[in-house]
PDB file of N, CA and C in Angstrom:
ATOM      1  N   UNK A   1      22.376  20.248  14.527  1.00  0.00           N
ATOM      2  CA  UNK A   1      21.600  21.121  13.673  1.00  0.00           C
ATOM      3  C   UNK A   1      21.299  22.421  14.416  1.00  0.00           C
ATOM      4  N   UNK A   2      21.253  23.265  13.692  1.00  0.00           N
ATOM      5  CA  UNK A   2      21.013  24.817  14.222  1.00  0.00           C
ATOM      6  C   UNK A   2      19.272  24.984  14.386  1.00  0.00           C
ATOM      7  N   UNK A   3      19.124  26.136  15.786  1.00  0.00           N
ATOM      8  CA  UNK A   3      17.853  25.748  16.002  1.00  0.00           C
ATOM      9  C   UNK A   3      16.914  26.404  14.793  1.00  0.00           C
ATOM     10  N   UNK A   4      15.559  26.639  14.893  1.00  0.00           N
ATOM     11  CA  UNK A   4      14.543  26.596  13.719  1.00  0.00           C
ATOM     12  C   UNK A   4      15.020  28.658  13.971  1.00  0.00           C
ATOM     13  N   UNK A   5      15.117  29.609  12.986  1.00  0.00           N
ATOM     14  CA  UNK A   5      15.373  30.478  13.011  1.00  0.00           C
ATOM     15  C   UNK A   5      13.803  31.626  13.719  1.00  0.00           C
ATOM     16  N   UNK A   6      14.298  32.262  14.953  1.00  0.00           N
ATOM     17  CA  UNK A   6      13.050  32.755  15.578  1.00  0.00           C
ATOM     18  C   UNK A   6      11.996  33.286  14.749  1.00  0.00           C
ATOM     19  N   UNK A   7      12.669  33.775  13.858  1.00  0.00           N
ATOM     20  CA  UNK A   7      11.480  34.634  12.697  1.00  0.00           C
ATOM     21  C   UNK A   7      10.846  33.776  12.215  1.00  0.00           C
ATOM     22  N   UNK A   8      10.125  32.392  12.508  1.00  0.00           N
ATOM     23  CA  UNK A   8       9.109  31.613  11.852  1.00  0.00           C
ATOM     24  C   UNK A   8       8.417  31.168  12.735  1.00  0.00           C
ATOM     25  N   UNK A   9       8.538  31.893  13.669  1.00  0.00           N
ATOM     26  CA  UNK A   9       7.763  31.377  14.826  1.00  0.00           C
ATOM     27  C   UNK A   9       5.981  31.815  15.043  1.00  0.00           C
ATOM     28  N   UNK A  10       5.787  32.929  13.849  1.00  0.00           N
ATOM     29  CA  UNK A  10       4.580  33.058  13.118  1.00  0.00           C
ATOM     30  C   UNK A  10       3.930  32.382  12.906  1.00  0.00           C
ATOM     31  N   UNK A  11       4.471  31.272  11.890  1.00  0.00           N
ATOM     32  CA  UNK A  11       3.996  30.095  11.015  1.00  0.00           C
ATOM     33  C   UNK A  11       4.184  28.764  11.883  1.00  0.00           C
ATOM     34  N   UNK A  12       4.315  28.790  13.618  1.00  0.00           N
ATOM     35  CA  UNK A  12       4.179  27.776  14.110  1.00  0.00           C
ATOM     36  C   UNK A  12       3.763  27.926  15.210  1.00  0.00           C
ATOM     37  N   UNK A  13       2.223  28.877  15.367  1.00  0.00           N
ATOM     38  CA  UNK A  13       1.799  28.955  16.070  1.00  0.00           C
ATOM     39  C   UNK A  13       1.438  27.809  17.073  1.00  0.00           C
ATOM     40  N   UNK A  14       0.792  26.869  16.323  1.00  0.00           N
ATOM     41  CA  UNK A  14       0.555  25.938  17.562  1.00  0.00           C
ATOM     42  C   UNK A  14       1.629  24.942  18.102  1.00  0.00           C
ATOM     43  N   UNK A  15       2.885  25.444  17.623  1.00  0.00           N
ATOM     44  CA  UNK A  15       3.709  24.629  18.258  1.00  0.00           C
ATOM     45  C   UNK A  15       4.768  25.176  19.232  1.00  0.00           C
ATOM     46  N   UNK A  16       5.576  25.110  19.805  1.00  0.00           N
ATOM     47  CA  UNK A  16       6.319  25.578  20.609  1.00  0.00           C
ATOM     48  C   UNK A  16       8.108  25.290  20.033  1.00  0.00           C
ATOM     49  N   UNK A  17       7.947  26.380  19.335  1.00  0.00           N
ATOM     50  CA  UNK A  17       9.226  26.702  18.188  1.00  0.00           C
ATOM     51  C   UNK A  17       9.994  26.180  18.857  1.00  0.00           C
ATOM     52  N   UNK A  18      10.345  26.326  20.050  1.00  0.00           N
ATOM     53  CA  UNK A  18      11.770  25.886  21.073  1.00  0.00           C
ATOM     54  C   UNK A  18      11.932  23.837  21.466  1.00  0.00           C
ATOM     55  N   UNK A  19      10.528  23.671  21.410  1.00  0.00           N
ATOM     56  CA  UNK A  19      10.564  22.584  21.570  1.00  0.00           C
ATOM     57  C   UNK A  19      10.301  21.391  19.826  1.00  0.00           C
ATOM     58  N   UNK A  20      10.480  22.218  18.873  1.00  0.00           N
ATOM     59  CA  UNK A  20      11.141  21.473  17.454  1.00  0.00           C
ATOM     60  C   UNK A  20      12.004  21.267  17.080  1.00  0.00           C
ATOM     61  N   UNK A  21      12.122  19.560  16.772  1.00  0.00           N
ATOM     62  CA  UNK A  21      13.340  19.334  16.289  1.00  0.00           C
ATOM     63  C   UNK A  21      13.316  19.045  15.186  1.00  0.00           C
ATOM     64  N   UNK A  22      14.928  19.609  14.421  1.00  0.00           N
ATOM     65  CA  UNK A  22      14.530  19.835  12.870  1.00  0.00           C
ATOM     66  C   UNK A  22      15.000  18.251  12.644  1.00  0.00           C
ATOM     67  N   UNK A  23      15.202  17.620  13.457  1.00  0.00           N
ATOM     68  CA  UNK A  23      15.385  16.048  12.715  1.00  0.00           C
ATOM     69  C   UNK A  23      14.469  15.369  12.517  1.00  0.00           C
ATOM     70  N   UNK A  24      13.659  15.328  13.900  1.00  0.00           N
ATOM     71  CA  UNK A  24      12.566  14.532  13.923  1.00  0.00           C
ATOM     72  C   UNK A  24      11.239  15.443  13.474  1.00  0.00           C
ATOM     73  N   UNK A  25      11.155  16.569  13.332  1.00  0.00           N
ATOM     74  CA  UNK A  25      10.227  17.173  12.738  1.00  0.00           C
ATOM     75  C   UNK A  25      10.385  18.071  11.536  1.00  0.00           C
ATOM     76  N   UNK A  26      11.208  17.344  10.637  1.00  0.00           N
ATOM     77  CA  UNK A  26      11.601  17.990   9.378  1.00  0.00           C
ATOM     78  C   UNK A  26      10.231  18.263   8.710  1.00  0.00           C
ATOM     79  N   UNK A  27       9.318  17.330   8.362  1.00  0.00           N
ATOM     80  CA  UNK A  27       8.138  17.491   7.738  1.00  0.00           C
ATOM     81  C   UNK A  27       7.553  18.782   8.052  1.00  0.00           C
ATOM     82  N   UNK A  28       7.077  18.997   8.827  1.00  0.00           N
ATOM     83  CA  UNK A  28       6.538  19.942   9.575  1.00  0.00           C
ATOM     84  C   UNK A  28       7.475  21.566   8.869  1.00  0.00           C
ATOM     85  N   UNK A  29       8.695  21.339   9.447  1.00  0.00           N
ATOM     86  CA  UNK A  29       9.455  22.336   8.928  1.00  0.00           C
ATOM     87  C   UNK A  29       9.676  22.835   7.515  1.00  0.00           C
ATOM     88  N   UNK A  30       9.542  21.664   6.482  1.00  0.00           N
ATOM     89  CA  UNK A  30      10.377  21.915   5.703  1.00  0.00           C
ATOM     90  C   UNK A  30       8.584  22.370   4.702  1.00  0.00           C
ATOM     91  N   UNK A  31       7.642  22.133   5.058  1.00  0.00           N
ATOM     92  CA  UNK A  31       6.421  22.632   4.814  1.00  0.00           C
ATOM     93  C   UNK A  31       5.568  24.004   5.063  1.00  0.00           C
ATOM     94  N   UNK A  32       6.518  24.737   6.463  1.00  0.00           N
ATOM     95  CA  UNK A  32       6.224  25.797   6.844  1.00  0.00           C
ATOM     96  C   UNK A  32       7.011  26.828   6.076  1.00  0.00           C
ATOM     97  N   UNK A  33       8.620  26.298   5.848  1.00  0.00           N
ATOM     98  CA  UNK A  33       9.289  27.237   5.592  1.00  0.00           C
ATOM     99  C   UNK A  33       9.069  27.498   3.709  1.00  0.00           C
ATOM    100  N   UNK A  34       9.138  26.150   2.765  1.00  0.00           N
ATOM    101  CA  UNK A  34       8.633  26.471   1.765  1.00  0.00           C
ATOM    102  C   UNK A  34       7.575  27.399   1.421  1.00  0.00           C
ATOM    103  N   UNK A  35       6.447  27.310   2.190  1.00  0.00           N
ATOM    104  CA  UNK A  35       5.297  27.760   2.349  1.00  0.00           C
ATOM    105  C   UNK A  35       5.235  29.365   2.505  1.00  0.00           C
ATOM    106  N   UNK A  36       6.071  29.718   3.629  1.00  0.00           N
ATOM    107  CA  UNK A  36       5.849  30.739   4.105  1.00  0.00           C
ATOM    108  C   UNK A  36       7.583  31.595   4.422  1.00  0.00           C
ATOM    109  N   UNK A  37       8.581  30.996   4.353  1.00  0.00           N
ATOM    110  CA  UNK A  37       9.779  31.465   4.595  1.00  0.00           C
ATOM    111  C   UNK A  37      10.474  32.537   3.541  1.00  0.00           C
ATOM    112  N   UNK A  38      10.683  33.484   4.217  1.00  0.00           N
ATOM    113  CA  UNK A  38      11.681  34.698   3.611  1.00  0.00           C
ATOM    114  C   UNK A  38      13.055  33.603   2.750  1.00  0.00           C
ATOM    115  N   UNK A  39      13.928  34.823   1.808  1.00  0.00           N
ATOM    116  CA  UNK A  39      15.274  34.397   1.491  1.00  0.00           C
ATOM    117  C   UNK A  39      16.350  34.228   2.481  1.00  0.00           C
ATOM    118  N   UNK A  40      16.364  34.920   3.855  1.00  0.00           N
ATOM    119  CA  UNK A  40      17.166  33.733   5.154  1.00  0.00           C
ATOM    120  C   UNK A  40      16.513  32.908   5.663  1.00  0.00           C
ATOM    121  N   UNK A  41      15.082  32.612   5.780  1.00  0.00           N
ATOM    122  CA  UNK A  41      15.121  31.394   6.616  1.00  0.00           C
ATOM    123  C   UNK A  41      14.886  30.384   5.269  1.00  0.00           C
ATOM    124  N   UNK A  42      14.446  30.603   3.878  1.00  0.00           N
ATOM    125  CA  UNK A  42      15.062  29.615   3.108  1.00  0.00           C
ATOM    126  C   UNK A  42      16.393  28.831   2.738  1.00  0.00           C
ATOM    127  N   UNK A  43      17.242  29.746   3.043  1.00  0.00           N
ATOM    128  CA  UNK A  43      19.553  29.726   2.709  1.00  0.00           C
ATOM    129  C   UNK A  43      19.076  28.754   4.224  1.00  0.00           C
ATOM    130  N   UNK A  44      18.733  28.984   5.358  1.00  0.00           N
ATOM    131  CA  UNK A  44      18.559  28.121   6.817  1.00  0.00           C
ATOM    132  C   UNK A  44      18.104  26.557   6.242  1.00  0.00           C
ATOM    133  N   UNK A  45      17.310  26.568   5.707  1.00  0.00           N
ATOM    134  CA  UNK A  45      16.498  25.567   5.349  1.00  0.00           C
ATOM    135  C   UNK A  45      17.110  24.741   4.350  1.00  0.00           C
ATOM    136  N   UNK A  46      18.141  24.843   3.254  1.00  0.00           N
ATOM    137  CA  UNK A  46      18.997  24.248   2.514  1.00  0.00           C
ATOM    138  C   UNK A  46      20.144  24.360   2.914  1.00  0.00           C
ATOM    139  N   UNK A  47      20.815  25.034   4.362  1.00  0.00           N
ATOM    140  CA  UNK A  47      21.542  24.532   4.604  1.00  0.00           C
ATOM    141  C   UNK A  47      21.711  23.406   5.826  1.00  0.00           C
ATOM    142  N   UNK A  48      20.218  23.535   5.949  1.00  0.00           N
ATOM    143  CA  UNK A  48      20.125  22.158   7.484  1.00  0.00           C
ATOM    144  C   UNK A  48      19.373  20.868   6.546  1.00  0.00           C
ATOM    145  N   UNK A  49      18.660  20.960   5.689  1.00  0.00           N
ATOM    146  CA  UNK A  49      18.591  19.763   4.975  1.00  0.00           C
ATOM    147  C   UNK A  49      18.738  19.468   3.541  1.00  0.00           C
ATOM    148  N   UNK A  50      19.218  18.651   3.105  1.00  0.00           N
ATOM    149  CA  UNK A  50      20.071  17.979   1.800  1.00  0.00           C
ATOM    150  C   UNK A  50      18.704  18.783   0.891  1.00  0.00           C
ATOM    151  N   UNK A  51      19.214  19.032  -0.145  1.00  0.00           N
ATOM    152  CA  UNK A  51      18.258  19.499  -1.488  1.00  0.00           C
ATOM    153  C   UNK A  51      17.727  18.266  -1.842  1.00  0.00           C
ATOM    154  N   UNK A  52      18.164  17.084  -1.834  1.00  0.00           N
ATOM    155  CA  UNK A  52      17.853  15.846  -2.113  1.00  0.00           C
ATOM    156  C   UNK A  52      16.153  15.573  -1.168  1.00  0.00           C
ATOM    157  N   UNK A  53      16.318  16.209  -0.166  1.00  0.00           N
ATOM    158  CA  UNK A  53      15.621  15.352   0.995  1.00  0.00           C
ATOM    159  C   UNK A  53      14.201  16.802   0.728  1.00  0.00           C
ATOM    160  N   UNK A  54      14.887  18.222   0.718  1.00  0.00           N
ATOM    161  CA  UNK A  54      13.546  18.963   0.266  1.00  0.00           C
ATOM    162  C   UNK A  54      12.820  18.167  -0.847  1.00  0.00           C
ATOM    163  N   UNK A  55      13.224  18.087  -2.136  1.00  0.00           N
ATOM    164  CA  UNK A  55      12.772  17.358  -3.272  1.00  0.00           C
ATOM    165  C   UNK A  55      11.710  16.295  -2.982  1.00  0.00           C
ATOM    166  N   UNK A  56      12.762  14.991  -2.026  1.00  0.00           N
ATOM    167  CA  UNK A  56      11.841  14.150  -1.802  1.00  0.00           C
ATOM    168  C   UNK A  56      10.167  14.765  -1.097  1.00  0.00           C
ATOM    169  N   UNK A  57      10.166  15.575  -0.502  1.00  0.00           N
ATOM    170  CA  UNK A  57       8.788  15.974   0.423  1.00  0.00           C
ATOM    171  C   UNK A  57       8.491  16.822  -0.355  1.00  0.00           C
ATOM    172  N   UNK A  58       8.486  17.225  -1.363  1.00  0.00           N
ATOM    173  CA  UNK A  58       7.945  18.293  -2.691  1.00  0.00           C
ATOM    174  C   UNK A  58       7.080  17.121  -3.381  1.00  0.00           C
ATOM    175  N   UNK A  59       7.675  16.073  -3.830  1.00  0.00           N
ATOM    176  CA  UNK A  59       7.195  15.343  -4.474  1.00  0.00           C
ATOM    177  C   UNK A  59       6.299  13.825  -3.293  1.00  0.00           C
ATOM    178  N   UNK A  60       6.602  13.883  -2.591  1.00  0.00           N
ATOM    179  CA  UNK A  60       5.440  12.833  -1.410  1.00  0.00           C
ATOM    180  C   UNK A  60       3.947  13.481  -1.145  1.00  0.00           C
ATOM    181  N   UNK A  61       4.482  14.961  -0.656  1.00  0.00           N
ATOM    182  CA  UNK A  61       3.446  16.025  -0.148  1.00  0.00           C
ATOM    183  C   UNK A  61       2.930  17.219  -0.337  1.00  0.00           C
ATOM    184  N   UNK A  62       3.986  17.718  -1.668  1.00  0.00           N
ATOM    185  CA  UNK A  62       3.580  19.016  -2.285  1.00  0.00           C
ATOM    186  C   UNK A  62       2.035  19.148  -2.572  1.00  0.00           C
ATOM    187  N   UNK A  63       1.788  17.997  -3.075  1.00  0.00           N
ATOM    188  CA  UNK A  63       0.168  18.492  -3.645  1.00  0.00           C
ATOM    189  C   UNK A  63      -0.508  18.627  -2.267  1.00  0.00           C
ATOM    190  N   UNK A  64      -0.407  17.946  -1.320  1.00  0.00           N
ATOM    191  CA  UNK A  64      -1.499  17.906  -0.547  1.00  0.00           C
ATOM    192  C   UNK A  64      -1.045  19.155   0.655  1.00  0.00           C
ATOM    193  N   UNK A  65       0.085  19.451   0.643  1.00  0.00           N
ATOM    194  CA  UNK A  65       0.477  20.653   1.479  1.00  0.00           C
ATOM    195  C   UNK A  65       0.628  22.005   1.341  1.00  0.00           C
ATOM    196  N   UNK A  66       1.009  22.056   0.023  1.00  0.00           N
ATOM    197  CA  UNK A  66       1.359  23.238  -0.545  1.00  0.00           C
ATOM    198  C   UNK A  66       0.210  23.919  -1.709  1.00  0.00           C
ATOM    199  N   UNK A  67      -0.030  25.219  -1.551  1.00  0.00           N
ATOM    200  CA  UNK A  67      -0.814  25.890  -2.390  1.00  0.00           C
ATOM    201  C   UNK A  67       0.017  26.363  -3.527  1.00  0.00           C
ATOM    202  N   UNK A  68      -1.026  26.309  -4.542  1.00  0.00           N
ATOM    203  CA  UNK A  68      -0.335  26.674  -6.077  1.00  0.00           C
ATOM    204  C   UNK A  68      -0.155  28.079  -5.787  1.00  0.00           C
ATOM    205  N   UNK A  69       0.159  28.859  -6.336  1.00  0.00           N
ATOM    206  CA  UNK A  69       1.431  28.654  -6.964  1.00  0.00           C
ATOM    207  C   UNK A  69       3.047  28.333  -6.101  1.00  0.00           C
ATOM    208  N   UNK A  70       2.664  28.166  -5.391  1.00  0.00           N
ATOM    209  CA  UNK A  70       3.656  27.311  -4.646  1.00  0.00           C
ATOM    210  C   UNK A  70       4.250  26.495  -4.770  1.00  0.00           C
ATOM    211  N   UNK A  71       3.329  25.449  -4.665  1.00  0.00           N
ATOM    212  CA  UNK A  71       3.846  23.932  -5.580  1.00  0.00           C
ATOM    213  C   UNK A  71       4.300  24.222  -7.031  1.00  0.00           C
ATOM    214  N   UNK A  72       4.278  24.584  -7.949  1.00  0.00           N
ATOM    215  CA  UNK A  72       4.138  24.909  -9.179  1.00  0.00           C
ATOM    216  C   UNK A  72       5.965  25.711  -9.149  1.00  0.00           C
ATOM    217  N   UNK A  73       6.201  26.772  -8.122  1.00  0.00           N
ATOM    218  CA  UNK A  73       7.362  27.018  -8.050  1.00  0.00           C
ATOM    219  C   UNK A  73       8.623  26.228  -7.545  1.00  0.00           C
ATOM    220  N   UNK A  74       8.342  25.822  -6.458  1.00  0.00           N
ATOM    221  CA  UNK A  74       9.157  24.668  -5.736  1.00  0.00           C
ATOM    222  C   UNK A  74       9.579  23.394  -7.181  1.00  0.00           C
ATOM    223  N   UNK A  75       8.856  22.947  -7.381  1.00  0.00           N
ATOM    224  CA  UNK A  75       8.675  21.860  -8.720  1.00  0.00           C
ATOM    225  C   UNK A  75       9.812  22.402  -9.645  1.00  0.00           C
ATOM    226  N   UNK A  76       9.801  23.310 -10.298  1.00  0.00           N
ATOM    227  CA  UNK A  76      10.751  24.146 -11.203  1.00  0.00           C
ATOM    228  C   UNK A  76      12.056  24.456 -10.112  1.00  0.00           C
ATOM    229  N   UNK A  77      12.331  25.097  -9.126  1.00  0.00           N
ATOM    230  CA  UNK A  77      13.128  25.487  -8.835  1.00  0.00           C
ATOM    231  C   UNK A  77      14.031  24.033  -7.928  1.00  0.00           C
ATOM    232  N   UNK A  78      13.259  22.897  -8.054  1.00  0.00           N
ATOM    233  CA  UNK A  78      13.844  21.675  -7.319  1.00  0.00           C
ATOM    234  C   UNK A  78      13.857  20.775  -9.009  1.00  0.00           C
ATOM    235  N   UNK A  79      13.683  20.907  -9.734  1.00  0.00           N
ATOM    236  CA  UNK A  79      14.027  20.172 -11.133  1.00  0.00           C
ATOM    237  C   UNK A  79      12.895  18.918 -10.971  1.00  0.00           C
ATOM    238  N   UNK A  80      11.694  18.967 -10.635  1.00  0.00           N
ATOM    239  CA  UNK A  80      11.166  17.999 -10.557  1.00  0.00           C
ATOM    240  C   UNK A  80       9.841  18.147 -11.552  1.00  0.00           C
ATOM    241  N   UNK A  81       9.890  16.996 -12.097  1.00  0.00           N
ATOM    242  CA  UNK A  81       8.990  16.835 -13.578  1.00  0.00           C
ATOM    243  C   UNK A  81       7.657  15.945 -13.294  1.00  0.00           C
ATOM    244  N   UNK A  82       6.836  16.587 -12.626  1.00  0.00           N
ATOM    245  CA  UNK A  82       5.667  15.526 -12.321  1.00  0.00           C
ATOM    246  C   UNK A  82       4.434  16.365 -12.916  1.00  0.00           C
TER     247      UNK A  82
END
């Protein structure tokens, strides 16, 4: 996997961007970048994990992670009907 793209290293302040891994710390990632990611580090973000697997963590953790209208967009733009 390609590393986490430097330009989000904003949105991970308390972590040490260099030392994340997007396997074992997908959650983390895939919450920052929805959240807060431009149109390249989003194309980054669907192309290092399955649309299947964003979806799934839209729908586990959207409510409790994500601010409306956020959640509300993600939901529509991932086809998910909850």
């Amino acid at each position: 996997m390609q590393p986490i793209p430097s330009t989000l290293a904003p949105f991970f302040q308390e972590y040490d961007i260099a030392k994340l891994n997007p396997q074992t710390d997908s959650c983390t990632i895939i919450e920052r970048i929805l959240q807060f990611g431009n149109r390249v580090e989003l194309r980054w973000l669907f192309k290092t994990y399955p649309q299947e697997q964003i979806a799934q963590w839209v729908k586990k953790f959207g409510k409790a992670k994500l601010p409306q209208p956020h959640l509300a967009f993600w939901q529509i733009i991932l086809d998910i009907n909850e």
